[in-house]
N, C-alpha and C. Protein backbone atom coordinates (compact mmCIF):
# COMPACT_ATOMS: atom_id res chain seq x y z
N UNK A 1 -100.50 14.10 -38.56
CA UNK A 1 -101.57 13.99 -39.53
C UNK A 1 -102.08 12.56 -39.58
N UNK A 2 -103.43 12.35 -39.81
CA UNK A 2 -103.96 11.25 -39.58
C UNK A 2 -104.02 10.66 -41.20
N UNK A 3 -104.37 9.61 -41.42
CA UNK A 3 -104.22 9.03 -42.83
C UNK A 3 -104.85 10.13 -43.85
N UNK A 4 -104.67 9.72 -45.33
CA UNK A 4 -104.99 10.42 -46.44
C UNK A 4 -104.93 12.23 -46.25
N UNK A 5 -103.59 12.71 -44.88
CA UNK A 5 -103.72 14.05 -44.66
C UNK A 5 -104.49 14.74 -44.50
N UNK A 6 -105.66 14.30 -43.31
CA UNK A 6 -106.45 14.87 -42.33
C UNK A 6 -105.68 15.32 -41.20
N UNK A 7 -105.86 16.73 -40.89
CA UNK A 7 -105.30 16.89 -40.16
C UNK A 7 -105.93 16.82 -38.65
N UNK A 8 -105.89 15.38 -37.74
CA UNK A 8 -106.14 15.09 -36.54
C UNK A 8 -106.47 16.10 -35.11
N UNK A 9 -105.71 16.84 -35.33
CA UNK A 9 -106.16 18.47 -34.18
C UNK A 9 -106.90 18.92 -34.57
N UNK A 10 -107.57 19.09 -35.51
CA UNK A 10 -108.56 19.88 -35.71
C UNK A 10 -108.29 21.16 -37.09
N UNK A 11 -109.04 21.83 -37.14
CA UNK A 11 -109.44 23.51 -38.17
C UNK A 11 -110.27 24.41 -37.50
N UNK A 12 -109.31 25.57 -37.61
CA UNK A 12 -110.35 26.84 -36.88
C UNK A 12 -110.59 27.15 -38.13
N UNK A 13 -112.34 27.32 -37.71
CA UNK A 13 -112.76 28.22 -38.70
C UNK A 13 -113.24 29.24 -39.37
N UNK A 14 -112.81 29.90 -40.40
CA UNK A 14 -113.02 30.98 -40.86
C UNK A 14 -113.07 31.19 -41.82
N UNK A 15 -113.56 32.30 -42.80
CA UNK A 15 -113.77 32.69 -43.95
C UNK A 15 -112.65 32.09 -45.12
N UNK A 16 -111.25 31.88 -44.37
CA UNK A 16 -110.39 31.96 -45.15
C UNK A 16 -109.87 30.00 -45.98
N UNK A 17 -111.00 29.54 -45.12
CA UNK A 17 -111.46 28.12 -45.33
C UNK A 17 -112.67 27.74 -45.11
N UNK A 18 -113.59 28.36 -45.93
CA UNK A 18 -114.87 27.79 -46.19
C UNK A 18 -114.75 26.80 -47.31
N UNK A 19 -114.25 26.38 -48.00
CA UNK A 19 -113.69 25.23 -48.88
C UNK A 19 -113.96 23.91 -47.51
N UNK A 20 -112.83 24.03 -47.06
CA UNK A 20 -112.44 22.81 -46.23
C UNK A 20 -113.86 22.49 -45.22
N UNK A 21 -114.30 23.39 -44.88
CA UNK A 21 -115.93 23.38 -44.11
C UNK A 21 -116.59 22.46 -44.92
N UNK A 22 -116.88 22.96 -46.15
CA UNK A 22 -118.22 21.94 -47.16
C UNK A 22 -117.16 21.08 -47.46
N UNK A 23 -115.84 20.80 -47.82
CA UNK A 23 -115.44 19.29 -47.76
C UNK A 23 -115.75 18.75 -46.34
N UNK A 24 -115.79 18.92 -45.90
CA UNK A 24 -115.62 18.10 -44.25
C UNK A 24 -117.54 17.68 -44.83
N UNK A 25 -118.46 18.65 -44.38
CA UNK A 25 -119.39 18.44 -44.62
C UNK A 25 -120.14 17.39 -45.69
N UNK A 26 -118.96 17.55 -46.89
CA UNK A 26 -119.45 17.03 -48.12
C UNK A 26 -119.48 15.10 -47.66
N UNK A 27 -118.36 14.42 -46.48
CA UNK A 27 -118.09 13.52 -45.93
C UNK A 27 -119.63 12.86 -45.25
N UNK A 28 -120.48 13.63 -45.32
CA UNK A 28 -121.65 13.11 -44.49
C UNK A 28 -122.43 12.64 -46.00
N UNK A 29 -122.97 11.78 -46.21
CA UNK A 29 -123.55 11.51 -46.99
C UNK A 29 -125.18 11.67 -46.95
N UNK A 30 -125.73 12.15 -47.88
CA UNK A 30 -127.54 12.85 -47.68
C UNK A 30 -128.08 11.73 -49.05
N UNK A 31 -129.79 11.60 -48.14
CA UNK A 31 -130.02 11.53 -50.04
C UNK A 31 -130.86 12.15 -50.66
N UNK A 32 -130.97 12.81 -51.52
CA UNK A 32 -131.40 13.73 -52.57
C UNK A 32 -133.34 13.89 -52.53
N UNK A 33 -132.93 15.28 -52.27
CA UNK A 33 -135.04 15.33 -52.89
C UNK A 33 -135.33 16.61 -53.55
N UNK A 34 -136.39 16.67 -53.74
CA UNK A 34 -137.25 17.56 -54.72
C UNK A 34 -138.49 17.84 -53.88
N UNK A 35 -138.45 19.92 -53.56
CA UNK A 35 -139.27 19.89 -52.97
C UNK A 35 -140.02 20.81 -54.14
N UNK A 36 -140.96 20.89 -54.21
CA UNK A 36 -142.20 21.49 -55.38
C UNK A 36 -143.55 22.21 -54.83
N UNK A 37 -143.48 23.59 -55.44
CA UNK A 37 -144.50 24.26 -54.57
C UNK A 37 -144.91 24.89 -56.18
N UNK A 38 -146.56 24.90 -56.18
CA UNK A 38 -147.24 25.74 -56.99
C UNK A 38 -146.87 27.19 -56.94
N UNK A 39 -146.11 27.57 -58.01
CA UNK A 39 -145.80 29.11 -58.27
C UNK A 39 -146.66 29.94 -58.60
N UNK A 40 -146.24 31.51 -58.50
CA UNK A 40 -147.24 32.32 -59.16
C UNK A 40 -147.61 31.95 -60.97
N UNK A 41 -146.34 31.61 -61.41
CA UNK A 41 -146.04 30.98 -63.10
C UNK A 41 -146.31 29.37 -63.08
N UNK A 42 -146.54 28.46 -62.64
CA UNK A 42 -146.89 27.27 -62.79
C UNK A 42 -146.33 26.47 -61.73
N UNK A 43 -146.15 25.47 -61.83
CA UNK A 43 -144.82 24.70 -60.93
C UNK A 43 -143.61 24.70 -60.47
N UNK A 44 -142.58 24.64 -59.65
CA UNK A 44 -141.51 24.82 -59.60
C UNK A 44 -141.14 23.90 -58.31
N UNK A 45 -139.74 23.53 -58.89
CA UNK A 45 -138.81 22.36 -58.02
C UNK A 45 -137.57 23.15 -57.31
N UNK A 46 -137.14 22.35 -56.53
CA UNK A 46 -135.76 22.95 -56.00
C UNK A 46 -135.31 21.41 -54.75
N UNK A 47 -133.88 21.38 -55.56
CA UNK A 47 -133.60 20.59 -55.59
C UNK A 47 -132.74 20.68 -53.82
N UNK A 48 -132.81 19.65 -53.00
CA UNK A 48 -132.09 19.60 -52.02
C UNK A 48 -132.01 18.52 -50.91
N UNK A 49 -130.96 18.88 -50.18
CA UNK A 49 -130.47 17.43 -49.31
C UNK A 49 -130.41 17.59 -48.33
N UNK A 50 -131.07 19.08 -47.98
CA UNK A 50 -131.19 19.42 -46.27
C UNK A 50 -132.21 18.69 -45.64
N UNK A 51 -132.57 17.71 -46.26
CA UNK A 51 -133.90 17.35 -45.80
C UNK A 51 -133.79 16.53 -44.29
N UNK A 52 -134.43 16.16 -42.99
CA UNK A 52 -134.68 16.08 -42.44
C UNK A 52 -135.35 15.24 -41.93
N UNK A 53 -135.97 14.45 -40.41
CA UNK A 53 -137.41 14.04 -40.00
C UNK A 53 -136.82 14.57 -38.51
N UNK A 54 -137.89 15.20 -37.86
CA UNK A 54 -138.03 16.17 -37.37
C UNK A 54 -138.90 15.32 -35.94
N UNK A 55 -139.79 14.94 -35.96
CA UNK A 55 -141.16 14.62 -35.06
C UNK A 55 -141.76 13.54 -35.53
N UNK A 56 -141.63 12.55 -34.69
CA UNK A 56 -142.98 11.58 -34.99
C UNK A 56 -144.51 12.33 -34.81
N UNK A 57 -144.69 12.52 -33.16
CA UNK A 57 -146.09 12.88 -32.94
C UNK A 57 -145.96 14.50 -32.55
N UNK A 58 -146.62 15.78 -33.60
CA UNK A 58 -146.78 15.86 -34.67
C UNK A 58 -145.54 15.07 -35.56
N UNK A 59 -146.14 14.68 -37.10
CA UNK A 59 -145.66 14.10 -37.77
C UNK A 59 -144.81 15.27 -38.98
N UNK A 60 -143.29 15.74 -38.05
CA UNK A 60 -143.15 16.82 -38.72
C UNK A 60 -141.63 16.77 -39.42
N UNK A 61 -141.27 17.25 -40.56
CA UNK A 61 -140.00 17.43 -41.45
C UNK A 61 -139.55 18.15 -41.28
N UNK A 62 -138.16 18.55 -41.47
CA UNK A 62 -137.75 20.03 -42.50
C UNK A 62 -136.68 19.84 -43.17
N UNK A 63 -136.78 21.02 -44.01
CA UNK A 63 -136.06 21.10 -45.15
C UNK A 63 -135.34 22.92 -45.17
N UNK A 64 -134.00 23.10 -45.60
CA UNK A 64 -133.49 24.38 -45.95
C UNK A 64 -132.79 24.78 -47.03
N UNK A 65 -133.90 25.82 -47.61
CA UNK A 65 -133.30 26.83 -48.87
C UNK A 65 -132.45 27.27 -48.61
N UNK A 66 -131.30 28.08 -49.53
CA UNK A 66 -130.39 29.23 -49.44
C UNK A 66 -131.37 30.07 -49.43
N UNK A 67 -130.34 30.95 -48.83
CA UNK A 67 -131.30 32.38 -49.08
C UNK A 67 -131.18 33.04 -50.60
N UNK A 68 -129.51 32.52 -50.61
CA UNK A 68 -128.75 33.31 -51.57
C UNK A 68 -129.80 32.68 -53.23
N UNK A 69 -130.37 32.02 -52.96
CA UNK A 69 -131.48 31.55 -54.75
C UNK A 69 -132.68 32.21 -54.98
N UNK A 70 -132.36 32.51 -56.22
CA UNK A 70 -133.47 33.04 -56.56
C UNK A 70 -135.09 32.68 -56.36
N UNK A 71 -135.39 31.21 -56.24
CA UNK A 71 -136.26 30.85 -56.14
C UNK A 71 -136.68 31.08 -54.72
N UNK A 72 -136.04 31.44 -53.65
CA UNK A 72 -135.78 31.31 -52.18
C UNK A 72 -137.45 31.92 -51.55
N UNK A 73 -137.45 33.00 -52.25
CA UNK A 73 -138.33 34.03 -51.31
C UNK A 73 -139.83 32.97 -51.61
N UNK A 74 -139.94 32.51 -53.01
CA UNK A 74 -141.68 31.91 -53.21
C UNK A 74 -141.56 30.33 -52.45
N UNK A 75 -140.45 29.78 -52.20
CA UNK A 75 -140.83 28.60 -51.31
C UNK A 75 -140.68 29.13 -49.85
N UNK A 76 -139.90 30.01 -49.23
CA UNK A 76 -139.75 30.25 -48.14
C UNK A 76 -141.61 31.00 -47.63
N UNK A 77 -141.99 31.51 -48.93
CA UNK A 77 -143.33 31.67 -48.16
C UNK A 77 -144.46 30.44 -48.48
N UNK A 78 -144.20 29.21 -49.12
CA UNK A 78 -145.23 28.43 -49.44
C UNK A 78 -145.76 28.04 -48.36
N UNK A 79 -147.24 27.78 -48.45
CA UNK A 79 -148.01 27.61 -47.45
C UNK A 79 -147.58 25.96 -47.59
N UNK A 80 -147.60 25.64 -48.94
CA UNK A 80 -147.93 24.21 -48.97
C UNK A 80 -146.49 23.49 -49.96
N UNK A 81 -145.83 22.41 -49.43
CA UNK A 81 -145.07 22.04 -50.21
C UNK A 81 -145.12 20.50 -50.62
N UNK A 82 -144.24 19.98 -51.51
CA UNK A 82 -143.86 18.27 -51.54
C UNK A 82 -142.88 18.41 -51.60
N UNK A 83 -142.28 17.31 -50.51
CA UNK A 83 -140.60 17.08 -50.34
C UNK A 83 -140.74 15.16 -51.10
N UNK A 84 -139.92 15.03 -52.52
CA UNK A 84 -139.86 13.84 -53.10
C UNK A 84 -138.54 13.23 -52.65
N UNK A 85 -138.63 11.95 -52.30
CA UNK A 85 -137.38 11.11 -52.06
C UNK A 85 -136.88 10.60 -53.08
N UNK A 86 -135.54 11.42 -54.08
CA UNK A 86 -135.40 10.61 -54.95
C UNK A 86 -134.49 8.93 -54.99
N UNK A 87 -134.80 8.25 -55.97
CA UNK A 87 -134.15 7.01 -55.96
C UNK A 87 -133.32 6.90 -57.31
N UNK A 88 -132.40 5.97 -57.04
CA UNK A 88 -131.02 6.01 -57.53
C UNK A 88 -131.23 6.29 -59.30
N UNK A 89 -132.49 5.86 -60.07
CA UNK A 89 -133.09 6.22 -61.44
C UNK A 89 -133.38 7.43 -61.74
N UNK A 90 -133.44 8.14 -60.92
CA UNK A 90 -133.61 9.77 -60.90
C UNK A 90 -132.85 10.27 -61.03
N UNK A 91 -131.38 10.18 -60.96
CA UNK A 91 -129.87 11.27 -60.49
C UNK A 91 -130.13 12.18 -61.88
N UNK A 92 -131.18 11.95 -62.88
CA UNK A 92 -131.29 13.46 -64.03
C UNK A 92 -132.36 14.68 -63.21
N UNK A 93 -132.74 13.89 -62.36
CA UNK A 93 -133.89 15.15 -62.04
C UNK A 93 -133.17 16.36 -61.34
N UNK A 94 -132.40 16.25 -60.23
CA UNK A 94 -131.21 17.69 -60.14
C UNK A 94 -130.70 18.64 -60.76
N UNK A 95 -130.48 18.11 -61.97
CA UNK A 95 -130.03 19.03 -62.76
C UNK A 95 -131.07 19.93 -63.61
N UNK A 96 -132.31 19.20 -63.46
CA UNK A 96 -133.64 19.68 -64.05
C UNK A 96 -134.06 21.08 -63.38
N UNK A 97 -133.73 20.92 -62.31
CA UNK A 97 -134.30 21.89 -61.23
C UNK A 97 -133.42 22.90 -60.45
N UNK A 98 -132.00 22.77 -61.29
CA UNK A 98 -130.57 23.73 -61.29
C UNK A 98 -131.07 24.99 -61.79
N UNK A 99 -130.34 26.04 -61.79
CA UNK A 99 -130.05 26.99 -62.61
C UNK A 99 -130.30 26.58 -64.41
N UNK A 100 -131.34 27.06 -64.96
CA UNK A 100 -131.08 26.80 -66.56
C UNK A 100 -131.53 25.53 -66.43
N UNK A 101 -131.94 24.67 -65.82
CA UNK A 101 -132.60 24.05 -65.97
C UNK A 101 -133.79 23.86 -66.81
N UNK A 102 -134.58 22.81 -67.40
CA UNK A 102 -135.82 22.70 -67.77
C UNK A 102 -137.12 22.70 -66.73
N UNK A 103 -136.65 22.69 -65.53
CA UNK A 103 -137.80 22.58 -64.75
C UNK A 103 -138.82 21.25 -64.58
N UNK A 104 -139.57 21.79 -64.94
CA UNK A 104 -141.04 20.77 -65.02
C UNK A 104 -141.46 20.68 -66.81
N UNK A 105 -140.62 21.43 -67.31
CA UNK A 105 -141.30 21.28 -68.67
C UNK A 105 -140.89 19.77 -69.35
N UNK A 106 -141.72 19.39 -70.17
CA UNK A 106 -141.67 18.25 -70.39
C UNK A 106 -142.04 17.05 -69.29
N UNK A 107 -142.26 17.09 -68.11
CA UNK A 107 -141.70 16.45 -67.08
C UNK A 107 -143.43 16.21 -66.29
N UNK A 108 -143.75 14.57 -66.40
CA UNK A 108 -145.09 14.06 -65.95
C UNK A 108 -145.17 14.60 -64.58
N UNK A 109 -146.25 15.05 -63.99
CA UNK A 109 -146.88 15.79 -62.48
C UNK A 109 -147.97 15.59 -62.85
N UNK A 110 -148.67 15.70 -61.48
CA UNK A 110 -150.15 15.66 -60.97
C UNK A 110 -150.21 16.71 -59.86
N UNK A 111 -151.01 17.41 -59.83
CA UNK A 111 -151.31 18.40 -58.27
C UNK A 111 -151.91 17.45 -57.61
N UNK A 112 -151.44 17.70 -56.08
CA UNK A 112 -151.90 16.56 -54.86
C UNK A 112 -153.67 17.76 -54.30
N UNK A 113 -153.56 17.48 -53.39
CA UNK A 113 -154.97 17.79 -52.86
C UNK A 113 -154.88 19.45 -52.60
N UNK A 114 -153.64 19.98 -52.23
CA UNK A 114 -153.61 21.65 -52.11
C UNK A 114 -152.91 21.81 -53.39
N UNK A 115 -152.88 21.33 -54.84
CA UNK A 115 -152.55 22.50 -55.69
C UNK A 115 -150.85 22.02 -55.87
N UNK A 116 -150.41 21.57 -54.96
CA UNK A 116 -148.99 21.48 -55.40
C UNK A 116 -148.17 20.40 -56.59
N UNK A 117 -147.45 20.51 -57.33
CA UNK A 117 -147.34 19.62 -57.87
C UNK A 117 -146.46 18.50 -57.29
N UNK A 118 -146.83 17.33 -57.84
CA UNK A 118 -145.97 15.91 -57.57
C UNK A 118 -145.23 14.75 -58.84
N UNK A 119 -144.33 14.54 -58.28
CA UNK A 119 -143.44 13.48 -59.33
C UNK A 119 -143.85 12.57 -58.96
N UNK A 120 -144.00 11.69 -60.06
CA UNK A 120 -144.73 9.91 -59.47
C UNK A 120 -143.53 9.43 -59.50
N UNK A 121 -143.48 8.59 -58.96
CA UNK A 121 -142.21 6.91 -58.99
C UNK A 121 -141.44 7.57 -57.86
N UNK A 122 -141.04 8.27 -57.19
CA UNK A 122 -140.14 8.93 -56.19
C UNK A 122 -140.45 7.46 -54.92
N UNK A 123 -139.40 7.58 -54.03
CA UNK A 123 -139.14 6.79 -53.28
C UNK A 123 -140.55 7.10 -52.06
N UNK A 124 -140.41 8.51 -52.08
CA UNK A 124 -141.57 8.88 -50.90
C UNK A 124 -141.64 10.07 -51.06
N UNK A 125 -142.88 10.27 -50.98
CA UNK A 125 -143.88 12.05 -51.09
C UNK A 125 -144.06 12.16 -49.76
N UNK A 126 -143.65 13.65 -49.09
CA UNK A 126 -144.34 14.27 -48.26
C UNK A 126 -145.33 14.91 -48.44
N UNK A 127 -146.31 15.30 -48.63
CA UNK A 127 -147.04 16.40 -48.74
C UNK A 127 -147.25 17.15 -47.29
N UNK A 128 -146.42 18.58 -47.76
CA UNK A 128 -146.61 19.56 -46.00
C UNK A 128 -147.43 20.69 -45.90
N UNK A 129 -148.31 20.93 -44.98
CA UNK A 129 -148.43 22.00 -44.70
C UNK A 129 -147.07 22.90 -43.93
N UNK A 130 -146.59 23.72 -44.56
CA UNK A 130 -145.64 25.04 -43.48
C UNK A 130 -146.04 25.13 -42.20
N UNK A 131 -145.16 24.59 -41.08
CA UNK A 131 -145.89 24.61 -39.42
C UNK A 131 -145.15 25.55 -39.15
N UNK A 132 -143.41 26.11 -39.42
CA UNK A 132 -142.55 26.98 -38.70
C UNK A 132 -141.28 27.11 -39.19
N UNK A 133 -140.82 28.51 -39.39
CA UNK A 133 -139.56 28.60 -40.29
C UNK A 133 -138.80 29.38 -39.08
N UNK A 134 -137.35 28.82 -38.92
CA UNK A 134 -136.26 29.58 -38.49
C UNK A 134 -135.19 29.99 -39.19
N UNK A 135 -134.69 31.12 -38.79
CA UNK A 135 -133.44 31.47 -39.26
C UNK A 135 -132.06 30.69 -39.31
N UNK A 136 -131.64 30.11 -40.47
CA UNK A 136 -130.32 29.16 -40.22
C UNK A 136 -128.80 29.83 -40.90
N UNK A 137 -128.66 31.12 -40.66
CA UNK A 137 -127.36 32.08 -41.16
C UNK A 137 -127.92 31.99 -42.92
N UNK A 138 -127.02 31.30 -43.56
CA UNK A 138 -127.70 31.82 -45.27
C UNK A 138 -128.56 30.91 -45.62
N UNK A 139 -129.37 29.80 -44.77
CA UNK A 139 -130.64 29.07 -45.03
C UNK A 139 -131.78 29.44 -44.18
N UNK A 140 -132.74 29.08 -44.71
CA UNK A 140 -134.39 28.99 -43.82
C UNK A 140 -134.32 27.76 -43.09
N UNK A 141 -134.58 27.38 -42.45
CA UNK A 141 -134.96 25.86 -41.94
C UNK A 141 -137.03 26.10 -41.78
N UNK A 142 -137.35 25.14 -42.35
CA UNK A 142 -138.50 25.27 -42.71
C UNK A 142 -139.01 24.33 -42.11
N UNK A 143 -140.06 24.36 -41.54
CA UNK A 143 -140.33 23.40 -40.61
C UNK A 143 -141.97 22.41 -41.27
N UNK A 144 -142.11 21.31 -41.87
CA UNK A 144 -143.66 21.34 -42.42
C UNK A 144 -143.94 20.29 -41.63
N UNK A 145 -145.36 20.71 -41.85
CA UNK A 145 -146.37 19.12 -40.90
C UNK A 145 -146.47 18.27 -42.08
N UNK A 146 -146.23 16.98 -41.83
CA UNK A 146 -146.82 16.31 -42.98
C UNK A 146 -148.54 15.85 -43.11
N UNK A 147 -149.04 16.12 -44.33
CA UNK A 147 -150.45 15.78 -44.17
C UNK A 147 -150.39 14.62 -44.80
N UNK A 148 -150.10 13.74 -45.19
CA UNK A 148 -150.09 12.19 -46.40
C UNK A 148 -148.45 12.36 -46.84
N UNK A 149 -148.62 10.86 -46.90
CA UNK A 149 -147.37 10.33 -47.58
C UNK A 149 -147.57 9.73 -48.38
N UNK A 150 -146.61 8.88 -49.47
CA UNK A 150 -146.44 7.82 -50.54
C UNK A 150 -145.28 6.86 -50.18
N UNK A 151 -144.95 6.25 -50.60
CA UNK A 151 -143.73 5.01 -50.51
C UNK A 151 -143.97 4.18 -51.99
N UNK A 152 -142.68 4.48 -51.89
CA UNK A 152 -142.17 3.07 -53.65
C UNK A 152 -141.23 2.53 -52.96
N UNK A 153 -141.20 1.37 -53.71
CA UNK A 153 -140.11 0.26 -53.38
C UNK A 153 -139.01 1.23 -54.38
N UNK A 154 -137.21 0.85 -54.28
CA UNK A 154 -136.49 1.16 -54.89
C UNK A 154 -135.30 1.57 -54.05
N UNK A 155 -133.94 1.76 -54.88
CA UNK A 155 -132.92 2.23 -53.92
C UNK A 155 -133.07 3.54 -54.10
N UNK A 156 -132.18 3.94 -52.79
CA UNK A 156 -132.28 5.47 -52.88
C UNK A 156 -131.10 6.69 -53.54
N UNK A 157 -131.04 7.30 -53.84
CA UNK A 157 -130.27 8.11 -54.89
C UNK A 157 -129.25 8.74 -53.42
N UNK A 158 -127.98 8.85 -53.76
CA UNK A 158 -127.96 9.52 -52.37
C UNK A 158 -126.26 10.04 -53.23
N UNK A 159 -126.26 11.17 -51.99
CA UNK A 159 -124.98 12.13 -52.31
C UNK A 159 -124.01 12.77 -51.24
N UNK A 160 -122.68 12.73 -51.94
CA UNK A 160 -122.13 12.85 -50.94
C UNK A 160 -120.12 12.96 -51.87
N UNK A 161 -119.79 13.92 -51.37
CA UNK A 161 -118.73 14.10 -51.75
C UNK A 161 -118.56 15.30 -53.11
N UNK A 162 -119.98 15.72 -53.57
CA UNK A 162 -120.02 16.19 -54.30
C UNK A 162 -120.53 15.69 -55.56
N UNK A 163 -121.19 14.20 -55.41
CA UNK A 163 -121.41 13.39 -56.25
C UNK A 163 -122.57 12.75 -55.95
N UNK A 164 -123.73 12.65 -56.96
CA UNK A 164 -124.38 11.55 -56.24
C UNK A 164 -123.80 9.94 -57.00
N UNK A 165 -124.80 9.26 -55.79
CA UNK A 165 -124.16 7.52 -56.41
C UNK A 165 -125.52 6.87 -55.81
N UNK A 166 -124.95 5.40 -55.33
CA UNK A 166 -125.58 4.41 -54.71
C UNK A 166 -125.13 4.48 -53.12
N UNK A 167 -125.71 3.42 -52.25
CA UNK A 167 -125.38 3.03 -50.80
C UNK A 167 -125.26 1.26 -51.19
N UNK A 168 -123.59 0.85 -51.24
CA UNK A 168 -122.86 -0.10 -51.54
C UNK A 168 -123.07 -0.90 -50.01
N UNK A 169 -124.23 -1.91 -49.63
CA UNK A 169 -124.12 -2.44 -48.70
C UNK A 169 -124.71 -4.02 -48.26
């Protein structure tokens, strides 16, 4: 066994350790965004760290839902989305956009040029058109073009271990 009882040979894997999978996984550190698509009911967020950069020339992202969420089916068909980069002043907005969450209520937006809504102060706005979705077992991988961006100065919110924090460097 290698330090702190990793075990150095390796893990086969299977159902009977999907735990130890998303710990191993949880070891990669992501940082946090908010992607937001105009609903049939108003606005709506969903919070995630699959995010991606994909293509310089096309200038393309992606990002992946569960399947298993409720919200899954109205972003998996959005024509049009915003993927927000959050920064380290944000770590309340996740939980906004959880289960039972408040959402967007209370919560300052502007619609960008297709209708979608946007959070100001975020580290960086994508705004996408949907170019191509694949199948990823219980996620979409969603593929968007970006049409415009934003940039703020600020650190970035980032997560990892099951926690978000800072990047100590």
């Amino acid at each position: 066994m290698a330090d702190g009882g990793i075990h150095a040979g390796g893990i086969v894997l299977d159902a009977a350790n999907a735990r130890v999978f998303r710990d191993a996984l949880g070891r990669f550190a992501t940082g946090v965004t908010l992607v937001t698509i105009q609903g049939p009911d108003g606005p709506m967020g969903f919070t995630a760290n699959s995010f991606s950069s994909l293509s310089l020339d096309p200038a393309l992202v992606l990002w992946s839902p569960a399947k298993a969420s409720q919200r899954y089916p109205l972003f998996a068909a959005a024509k049009h989305y915003a993927i927000h980069v959050l920064g380290l002043g944000q770590a309340d907005l996740p939980a906004r956009f959880s289960r039972g969450g408040p959402g967007f209520d209370g919560l300052d937006w502007q619609p960008n040029a297709e209708g979608v809504p946007t959070v100001p102060g975020t580290l960086a706005r994508f705004d996408c058109a949907q170019h191509a979705t694949h199948d990823g077992g219980d996620h979409l991988i969603i593929v968007g073009q970006v049409l415009r961006l934003t940039l703020e100065e600020g650190e970035p919110l980032v997560f990892a271990k099951g926690r978000f924090g800072r990047f100590d460097g």
